[in-house]
Every structure is written in structure tokens, then in C-alpha cells.
Protein backbone atom coordinates (compact mmCIF):
# COMPACT_ATOMS: atom_id res chain seq x y z
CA UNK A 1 9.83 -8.85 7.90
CA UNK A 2 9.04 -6.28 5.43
CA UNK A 3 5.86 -8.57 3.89
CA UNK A 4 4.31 -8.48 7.73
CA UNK A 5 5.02 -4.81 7.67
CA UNK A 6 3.10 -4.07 5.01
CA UNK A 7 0.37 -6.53 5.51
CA UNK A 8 -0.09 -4.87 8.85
CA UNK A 9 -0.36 -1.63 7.24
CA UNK A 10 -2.91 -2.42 4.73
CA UNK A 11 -4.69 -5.22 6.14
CA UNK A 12 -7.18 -7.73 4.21
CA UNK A 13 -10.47 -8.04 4.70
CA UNK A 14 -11.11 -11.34 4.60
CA UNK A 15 -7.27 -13.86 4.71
CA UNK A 16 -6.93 -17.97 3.70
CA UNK A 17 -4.28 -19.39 4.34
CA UNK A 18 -3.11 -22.43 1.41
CA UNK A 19 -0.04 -24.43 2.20
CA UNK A 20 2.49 -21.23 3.13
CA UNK A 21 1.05 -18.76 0.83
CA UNK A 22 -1.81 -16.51 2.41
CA UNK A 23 -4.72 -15.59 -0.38
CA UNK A 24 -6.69 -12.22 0.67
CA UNK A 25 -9.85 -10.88 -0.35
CA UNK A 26 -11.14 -7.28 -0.45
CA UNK A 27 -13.75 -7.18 -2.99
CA UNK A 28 -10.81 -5.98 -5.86
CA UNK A 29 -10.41 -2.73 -4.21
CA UNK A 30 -6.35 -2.27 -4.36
CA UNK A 31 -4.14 -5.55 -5.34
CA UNK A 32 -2.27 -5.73 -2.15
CA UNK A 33 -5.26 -7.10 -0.01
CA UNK A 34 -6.12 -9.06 -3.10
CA UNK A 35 -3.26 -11.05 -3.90
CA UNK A 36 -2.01 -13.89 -2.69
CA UNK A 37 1.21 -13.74 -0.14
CA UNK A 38 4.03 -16.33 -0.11
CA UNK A 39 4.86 -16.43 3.30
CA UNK A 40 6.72 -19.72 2.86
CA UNK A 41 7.66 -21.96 -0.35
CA UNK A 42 4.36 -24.16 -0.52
CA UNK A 43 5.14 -28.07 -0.13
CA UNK A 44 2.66 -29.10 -3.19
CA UNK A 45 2.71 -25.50 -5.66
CA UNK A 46 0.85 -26.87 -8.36
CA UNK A 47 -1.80 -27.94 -5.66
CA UNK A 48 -1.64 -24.65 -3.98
CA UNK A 49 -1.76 -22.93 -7.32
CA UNK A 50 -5.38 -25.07 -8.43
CA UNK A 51 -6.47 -24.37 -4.84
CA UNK A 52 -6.31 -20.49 -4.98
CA UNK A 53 -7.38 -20.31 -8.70
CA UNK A 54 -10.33 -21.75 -7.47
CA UNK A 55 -11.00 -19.33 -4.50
CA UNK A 56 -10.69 -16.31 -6.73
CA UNK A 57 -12.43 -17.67 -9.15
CA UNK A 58 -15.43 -17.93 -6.97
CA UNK A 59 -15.13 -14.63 -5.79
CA UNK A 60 -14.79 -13.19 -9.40
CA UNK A 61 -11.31 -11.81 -9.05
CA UNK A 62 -8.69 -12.08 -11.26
CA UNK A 63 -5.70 -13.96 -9.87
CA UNK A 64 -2.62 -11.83 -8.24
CA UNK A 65 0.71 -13.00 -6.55
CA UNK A 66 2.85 -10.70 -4.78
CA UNK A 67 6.16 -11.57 -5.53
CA UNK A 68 8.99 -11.08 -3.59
CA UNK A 69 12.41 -10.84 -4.89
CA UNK A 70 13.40 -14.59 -2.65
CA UNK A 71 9.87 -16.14 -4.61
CA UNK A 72 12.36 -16.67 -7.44
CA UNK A 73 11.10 -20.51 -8.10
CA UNK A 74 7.21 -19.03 -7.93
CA UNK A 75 8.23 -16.35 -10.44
CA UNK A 76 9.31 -18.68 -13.11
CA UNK A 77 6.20 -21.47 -12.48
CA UNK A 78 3.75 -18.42 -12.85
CA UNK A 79 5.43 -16.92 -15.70
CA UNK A 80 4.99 -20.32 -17.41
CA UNK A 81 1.67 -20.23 -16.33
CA UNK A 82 0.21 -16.93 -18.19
CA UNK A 83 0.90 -14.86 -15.60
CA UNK A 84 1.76 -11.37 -16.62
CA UNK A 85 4.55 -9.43 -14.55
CA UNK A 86 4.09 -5.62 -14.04
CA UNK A 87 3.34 -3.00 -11.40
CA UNK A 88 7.36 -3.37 -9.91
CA UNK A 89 7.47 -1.97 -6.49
CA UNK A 90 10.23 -0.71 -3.86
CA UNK A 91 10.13 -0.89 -0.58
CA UNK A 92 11.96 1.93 1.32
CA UNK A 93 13.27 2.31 5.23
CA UNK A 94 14.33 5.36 6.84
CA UNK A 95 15.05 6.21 10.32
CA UNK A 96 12.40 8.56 11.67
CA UNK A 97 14.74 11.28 13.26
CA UNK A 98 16.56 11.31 9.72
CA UNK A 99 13.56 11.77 7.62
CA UNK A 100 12.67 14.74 10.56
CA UNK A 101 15.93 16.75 10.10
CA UNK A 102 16.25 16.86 5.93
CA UNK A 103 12.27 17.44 5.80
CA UNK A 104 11.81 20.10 9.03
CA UNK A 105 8.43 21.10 10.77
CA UNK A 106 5.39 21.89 9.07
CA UNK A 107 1.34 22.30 10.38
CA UNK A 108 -0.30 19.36 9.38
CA UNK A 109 -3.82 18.40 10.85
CA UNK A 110 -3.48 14.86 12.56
CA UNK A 111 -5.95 12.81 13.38
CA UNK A 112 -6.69 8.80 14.26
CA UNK A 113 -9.66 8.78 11.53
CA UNK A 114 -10.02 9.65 8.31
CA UNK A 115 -12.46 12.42 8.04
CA UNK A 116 -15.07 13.25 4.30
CA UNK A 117 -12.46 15.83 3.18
CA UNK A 118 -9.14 13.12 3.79
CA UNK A 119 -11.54 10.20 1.92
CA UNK A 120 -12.50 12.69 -0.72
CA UNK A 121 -9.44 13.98 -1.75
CA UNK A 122 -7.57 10.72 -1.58
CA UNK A 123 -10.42 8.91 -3.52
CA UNK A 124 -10.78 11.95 -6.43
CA UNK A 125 -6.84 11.22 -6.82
CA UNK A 126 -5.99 7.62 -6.13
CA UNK A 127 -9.33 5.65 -6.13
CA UNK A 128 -10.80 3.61 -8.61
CA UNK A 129 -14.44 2.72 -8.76
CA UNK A 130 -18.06 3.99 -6.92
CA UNK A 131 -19.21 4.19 -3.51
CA UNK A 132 -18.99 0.50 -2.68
CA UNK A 133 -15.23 0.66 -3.32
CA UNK A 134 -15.27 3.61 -1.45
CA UNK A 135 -16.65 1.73 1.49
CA UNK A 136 -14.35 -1.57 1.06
CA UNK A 137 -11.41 1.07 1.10
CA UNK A 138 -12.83 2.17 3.91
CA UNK A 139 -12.84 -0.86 6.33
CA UNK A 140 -8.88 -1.58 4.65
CA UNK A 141 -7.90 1.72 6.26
CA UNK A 142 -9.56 0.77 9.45
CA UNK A 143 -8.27 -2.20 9.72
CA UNK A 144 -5.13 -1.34 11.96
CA UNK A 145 -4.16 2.10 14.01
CA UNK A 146 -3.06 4.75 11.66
CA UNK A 147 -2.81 8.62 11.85
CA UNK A 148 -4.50 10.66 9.22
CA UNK A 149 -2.62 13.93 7.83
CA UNK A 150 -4.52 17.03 6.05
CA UNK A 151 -2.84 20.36 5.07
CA UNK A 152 -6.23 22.93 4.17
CA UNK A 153 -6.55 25.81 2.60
CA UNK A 154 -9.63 27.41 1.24
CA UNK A 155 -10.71 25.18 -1.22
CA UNK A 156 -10.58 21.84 1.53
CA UNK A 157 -8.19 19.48 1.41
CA UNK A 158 -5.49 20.27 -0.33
CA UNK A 159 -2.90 17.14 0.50
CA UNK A 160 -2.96 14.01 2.37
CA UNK A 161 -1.73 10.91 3.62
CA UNK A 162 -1.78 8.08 6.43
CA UNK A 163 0.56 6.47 8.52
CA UNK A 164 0.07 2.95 9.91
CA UNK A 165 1.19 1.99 13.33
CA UNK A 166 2.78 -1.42 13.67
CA UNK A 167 5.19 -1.35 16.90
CA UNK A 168 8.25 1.00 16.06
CA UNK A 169 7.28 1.28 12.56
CA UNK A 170 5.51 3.85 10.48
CA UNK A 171 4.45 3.16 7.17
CA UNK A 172 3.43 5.80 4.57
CA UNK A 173 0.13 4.87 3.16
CA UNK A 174 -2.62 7.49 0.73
CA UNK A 175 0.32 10.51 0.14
CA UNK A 176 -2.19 12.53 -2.41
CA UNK A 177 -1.82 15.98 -3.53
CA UNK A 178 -4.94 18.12 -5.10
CA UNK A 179 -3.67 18.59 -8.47
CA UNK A 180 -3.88 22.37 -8.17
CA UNK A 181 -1.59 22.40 -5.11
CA UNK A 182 1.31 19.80 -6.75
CA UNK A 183 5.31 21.28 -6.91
CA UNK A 184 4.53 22.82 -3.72
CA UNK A 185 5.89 20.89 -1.01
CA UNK A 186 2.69 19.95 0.12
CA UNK A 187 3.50 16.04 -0.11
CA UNK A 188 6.91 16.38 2.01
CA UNK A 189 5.12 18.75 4.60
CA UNK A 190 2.16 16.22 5.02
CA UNK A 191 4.70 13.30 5.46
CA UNK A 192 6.70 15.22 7.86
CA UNK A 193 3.57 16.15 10.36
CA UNK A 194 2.81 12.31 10.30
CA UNK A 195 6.12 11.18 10.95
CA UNK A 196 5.87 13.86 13.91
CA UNK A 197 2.83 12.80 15.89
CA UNK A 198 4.08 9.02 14.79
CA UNK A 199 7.42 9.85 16.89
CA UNK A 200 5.08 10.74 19.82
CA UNK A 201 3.40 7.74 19.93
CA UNK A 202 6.78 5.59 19.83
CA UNK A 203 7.58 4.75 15.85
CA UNK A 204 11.31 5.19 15.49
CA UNK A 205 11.40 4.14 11.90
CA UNK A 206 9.46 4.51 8.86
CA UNK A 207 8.64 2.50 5.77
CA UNK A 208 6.88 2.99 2.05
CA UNK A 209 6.16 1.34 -1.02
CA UNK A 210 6.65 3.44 -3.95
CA UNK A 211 6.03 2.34 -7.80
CA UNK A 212 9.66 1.63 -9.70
CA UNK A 213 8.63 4.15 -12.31
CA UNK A 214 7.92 6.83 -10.28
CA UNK A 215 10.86 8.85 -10.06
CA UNK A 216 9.27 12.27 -9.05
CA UNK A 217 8.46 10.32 -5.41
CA UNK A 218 11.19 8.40 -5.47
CA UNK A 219 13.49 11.50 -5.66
CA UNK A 220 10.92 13.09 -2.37
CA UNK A 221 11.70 10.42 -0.57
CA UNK A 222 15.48 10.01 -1.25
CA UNK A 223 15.88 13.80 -0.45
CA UNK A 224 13.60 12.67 3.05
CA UNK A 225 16.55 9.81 3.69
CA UNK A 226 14.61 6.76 2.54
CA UNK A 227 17.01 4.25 1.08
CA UNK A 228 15.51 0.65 -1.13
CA UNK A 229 15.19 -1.79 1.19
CA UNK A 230 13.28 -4.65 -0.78
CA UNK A 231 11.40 -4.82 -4.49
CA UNK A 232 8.70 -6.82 -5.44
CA UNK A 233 6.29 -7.38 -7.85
CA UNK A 234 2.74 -8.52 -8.76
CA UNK A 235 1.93 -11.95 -11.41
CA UNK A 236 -1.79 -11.40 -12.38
CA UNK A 237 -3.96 -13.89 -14.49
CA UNK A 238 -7.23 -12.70 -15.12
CA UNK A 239 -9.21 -15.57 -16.63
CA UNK A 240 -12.93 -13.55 -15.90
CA UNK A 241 -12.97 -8.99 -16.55
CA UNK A 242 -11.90 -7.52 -13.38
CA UNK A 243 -14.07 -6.24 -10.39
CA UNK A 244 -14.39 -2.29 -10.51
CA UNK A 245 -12.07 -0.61 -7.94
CA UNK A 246 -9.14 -2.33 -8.20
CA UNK A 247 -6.17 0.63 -7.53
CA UNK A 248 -2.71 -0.44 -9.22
CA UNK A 249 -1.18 -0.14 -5.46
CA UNK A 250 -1.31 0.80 -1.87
């Protein structure tokens, strides 16, 4: 469920599907909507494997699985592979009304586009590469209905973040805080006004992704009632230098 979720939320630009496993293409920018998914154990792996070597080979990107803590038999063939394990990743529910009453109300500008001061703040903190990047990020946050959240103060943009739409669901996408404004509540306040205008338009719960490591968010969203729900992982095998723009997650 959750892997539908999320690729929902931050949808491909360009999806094959190979024998159960779905490879998708975004020019590198972020590894989510260039990996490969294993929506179902493939019938011939080492077939499947050759087969979307080859397809991101001729794209020139470097190889990614996301793997899902049930991909147990794919996580040991790609490990014998070469591929190298990192980026570890939870996946966190909460119940919308929950996350409403510990976090309170706060003036958030919401909005069903992403306007130059959202994109520029959330590309000076979380993007990785030039313009075109920029513009492939662009069409990935378009992909699906989402609500865009901006707290301003003088300067612009001070803290941001996105919330996809998929049927009762919410999912937290882009939270990014100008790094003059961090410690100030500014992430919580901008995740509460989405969850807000999300509860008018019919989500009743709420998902994330959030990096194992990161245990200043992780504590946020605890405090906000989010509770681990799934983990996974990413198995990269870069046989060619990587494409500018790739993020570590999204």
C-alpha cells in the first residue's frame, strides 16, 4: 500500500514496467522516481536484473532499487551483485485530526501550485543541480494534486512544504526551513496549515518519509503523532559518474 502511496506522491516521469518490478526515469533528479520498484517478486530476476541494467544504462543513470523491508530475497542477490546499501528510510502514518490537536493552528499560505519563492527556497535548501534539474523537479511536483505551504516574512520565504493528495491520504513532501529561520517552529507550523486545508479537501490521514538518521525530524514528527509504519532502503550500482541533480530523497 505504502509503495503506491508514495509513488503517487512523487510520481515518475517516464515508468517501465520489467517482469513485477517498475523501473522509472526522471533525468537523476531525486532517487525515488529513479529507481526501480518491486511491485512483485520477478519470475526470471537475473533476467529482470540484465534487462533494467540495460535501460539505465542507456539513459546514463546509475542503477537504484528501492528496497522494501518484504524484498528480502532481492536484497541479498543485489548485495552479491555490487550493490551498495545506504540512504535507510521510514515511512510514518498519523491520523490527521491527531497530528491537528498536538501541533494547533498556525497562518500558513496555501496554494495548489508552487509559486518562484516556494521553488526557490526549497531548491537553495534541498536541490541538487542547475536549472534543468530545476525544471525536471518541476514536472515531478506536478505530476499529481498537491497543496503548496509558505510561512513569509520580510526576507520571502521563510519555510515550506507540499502535501500530495492521493484519496484520504496526505503525504508530506519539500518540508524546508531558510536556515536563518530553523529552531523556530516554522517546520511544525507549515505542516500543520497543510494538513489543515488537506482536511478540507477530504484527507483523513497523513504519511512521510523521513531519513533513519535524522533524529531532529524524526523527534517533530513523533511530537506531531506520526508513528513508523514501514522502512526501506535504496541498492545503487553506478557503473558510469552520476547525472547532476540527483537529491539523496524525496
Amino acid at each position: 500500500m505504502f509503495e503506491e502511496l508514495m509513488r503517487a506522491g512523487w510520481p515518475a516521469i517516464e515508468e517501465i514496467p520489467v517482469d513485477g518490478w517498475l523501473a522509472r526515469f526522471s533525468g537523476g533528479v531525486t532517487q525515488r522516481a529513479n529507481s526501480v520498484l518491486p511491485l512483485a517478486a520477478s519470475a526470471d530476476m537475473t533476467a529482470a536484473l540484465e534487462q533494467v541494467e540495460k535501460l539505465y544504462a542507456d539513459r546514463g543513470l546509475p542503477v537504484v532499487f528501492q528496497v522494501g523491508e518484504q524484498d528480502t530475497e532481492l536484497d541479498r542477490v543485489l548485495d552479491a551483485r555490487g550493490y551498495a546499501s545506504g540512504s535507510p528510510t521510514v515511512v510514518q502514518t498519523a491520523v490527521v485530526d491527531i497530528v491537528l490537536a498536538a501541533l494547533g493552528t498556525h497562518q500558513v499560505d496555501v496554494a495548489e501550485a508552487a509559486d518562484a519563492a516556494w521553488l526557490g527556497l526549497w531548491w537553495a535548501v534541498d536541490g541538487r543541480g542547475d536549472a534543468a534539474a530545476l525544471a525536471v523537479a518541476e514536472k515531478i511536483l506536478g505530476g499529481g494534486p498537491a497543496l503548496y505551504g509558505t510561512i513569509r516574512d520580510a526576507r520571502g520565504a521563510a519555510a515550506v512544504g507540499r502535501l500530495a493528495l492521493v484519496g484520504e491520504w496526505g503525504g508530506l513532501y519539500c518540508l524546508a526551513v531558510r536556515p536563518d529561520m530553523r529552531r523556530r517552529g516554522l517546520g511544525a507550523a507549515v505542516l500543520a496549515g497543510l494538513l489543515t486545508s488537506g482536511r478540507e479537501r477530504g484527507i483523513t490521514r497523513s504519511w512521510l518519509q523521513v531519513r533513519a538518521e535524522n533524529a531532529g525530524a524524526r523527534r517533530l514528527y513523533q511530537r506531531a503523532g506520526y508513528t513508523d509504519a514501514a522502512h526501506y532502503h535504496y541498492r545503487s550500482h553506478r557503473r558510469q559518474e552520476p547525472v547532476q541533480g540527483v537529491h539523496a530523497e524525496a
